[in-house]
C-alpha atoms as a PDB file:
ATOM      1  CA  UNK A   1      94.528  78.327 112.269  1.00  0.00           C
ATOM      2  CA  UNK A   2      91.700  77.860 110.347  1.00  0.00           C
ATOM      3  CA  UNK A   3      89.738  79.862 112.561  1.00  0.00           C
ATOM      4  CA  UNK A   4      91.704  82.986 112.485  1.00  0.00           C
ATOM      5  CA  UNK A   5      91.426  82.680 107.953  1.00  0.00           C
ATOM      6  CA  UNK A   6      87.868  82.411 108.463  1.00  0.00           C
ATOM      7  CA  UNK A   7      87.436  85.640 110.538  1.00  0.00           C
ATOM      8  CA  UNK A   8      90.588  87.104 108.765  1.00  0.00           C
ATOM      9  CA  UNK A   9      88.488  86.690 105.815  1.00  0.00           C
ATOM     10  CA  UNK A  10      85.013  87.223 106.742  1.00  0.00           C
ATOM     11  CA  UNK A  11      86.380  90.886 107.967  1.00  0.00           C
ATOM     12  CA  UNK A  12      87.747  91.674 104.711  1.00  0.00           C
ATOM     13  CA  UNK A  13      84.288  90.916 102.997  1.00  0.00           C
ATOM     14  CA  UNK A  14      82.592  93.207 105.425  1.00  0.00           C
ATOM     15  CA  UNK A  15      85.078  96.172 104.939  1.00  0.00           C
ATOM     16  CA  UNK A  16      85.004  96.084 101.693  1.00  0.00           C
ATOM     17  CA  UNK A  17      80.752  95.735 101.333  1.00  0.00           C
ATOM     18  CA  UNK A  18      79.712  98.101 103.717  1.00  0.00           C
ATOM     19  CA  UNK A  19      81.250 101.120 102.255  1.00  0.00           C
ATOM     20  CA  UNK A  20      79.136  99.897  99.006  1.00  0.00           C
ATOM     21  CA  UNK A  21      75.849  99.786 101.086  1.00  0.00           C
ATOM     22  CA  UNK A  22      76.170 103.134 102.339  1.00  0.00           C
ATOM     23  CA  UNK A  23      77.528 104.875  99.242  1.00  0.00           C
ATOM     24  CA  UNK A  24      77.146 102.737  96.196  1.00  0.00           C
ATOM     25  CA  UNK A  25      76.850 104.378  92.692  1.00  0.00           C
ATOM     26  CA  UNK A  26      74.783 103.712  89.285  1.00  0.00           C
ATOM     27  CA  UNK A  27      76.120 105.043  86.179  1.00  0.00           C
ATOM     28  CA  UNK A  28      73.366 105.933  84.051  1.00  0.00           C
ATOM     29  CA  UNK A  29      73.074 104.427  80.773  1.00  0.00           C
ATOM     30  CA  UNK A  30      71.089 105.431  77.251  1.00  0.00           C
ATOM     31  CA  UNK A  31      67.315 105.514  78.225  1.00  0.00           C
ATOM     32  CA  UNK A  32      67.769 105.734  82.148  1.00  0.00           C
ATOM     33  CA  UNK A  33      65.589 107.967  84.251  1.00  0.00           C
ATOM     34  CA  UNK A  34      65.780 108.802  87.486  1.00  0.00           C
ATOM     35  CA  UNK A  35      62.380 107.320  88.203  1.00  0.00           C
ATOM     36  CA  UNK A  36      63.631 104.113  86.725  1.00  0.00           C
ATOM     37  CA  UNK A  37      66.763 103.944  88.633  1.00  0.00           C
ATOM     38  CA  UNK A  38      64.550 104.729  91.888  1.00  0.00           C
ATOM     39  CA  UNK A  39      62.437 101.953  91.302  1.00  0.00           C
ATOM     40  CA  UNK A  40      65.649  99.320  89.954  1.00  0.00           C
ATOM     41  CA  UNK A  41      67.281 100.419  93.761  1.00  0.00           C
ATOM     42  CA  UNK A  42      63.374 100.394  95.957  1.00  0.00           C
ATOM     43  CA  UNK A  43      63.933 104.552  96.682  1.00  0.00           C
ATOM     44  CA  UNK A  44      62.369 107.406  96.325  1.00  0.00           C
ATOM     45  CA  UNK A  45      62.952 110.221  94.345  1.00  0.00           C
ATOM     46  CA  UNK A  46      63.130 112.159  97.408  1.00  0.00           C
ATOM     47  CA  UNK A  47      65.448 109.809  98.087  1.00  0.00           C
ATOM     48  CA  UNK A  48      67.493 109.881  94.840  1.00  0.00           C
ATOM     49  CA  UNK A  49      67.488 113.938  95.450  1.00  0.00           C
ATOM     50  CA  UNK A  50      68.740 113.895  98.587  1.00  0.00           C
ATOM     51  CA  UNK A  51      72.194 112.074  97.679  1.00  0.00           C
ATOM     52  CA  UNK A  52      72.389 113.870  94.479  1.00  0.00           C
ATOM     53  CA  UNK A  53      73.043 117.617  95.465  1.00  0.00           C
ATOM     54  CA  UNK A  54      75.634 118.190  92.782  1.00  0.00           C
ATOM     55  CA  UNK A  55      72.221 117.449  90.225  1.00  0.00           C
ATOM     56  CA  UNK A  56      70.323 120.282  89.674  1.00  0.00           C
ATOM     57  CA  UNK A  57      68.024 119.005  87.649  1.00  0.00           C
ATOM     58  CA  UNK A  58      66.897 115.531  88.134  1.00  0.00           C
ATOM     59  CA  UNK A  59      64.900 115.897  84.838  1.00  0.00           C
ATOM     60  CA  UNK A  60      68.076 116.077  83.038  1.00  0.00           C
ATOM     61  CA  UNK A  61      70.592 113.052  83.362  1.00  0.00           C
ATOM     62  CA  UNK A  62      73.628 112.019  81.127  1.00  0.00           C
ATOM     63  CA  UNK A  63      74.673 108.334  80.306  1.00  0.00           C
ATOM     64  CA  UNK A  64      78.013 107.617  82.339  1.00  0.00           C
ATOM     65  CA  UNK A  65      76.846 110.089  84.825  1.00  0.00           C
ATOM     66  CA  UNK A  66      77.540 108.393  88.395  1.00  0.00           C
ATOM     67  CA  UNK A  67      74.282 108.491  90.827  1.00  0.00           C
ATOM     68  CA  UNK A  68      74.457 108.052  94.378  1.00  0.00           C
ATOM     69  CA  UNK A  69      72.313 105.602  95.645  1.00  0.00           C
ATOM     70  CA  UNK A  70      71.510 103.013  98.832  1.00  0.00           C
ATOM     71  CA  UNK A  71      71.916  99.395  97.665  1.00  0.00           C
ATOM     72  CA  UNK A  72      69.722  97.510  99.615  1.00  0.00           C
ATOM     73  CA  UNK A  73      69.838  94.333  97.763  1.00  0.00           C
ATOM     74  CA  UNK A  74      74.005  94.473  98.367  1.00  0.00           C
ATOM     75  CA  UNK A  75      73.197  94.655 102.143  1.00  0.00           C
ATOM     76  CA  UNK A  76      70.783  91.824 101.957  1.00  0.00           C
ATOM     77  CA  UNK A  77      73.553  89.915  99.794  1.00  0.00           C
ATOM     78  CA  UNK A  78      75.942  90.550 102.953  1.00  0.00           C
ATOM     79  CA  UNK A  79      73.784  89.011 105.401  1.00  0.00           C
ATOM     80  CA  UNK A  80      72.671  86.002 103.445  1.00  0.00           C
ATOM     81  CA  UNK A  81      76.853  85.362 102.330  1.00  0.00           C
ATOM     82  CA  UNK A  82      77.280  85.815 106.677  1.00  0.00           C
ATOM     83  CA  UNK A  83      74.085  83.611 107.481  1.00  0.00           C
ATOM     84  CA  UNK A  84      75.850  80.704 105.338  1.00  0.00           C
ATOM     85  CA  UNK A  85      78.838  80.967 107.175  1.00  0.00           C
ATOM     86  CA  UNK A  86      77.489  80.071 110.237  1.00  0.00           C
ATOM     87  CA  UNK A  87      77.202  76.277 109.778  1.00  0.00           C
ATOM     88  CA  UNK A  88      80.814  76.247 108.964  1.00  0.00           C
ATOM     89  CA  UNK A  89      82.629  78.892 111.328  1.00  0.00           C
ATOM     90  CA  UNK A  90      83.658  77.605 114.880  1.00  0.00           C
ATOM     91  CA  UNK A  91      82.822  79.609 117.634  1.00  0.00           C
ATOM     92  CA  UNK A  92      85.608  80.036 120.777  1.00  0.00           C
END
């Protein structure tokens, strides 16, 4: 029984992240620039561009303003959280 919470539970997790990887958002605050939100997420600003069609002018940003972006630090979160729960799951 214990088995089938663990997986129950490590699926949930994993439903719930990976949308976040692929599509997470910043909201951009007083003093933010989109150079400075490339650099806090490791993109471009190619990058930045790219998911940001509805921005025509990347010079121009508003606080509140919501900024798609890839969270690679979320996806590295993911794997460490499902590396640690090897030594505890049981394998059938």
């Amino acid at each position: 029984m214990d088995y089938i919470k663990k997986v129950i539970l490590l699926t949930v997790v994993l439903l719930l992240a990976i949308p976040a990887v692929a599509g997470a958002q910043h909201i951009v605050k007083p003093g933010d620039t989109m150079g400075k939100i490339a650099v806090q997420y490791g993109m471009s600003l190619e990058q930045i561009e790219v998911l940001n069609p509805h921005i025509e002018n990347i010079d121009w940003i508003y606080p509140n303003q919501h900024i798609n972006i890839t969270s690679n630090h979320l996806a590295e979160d993911i794997i460490g959280y499902a590396r640690s729960l090897q030594g505890i799951t049981d394998y059938v």
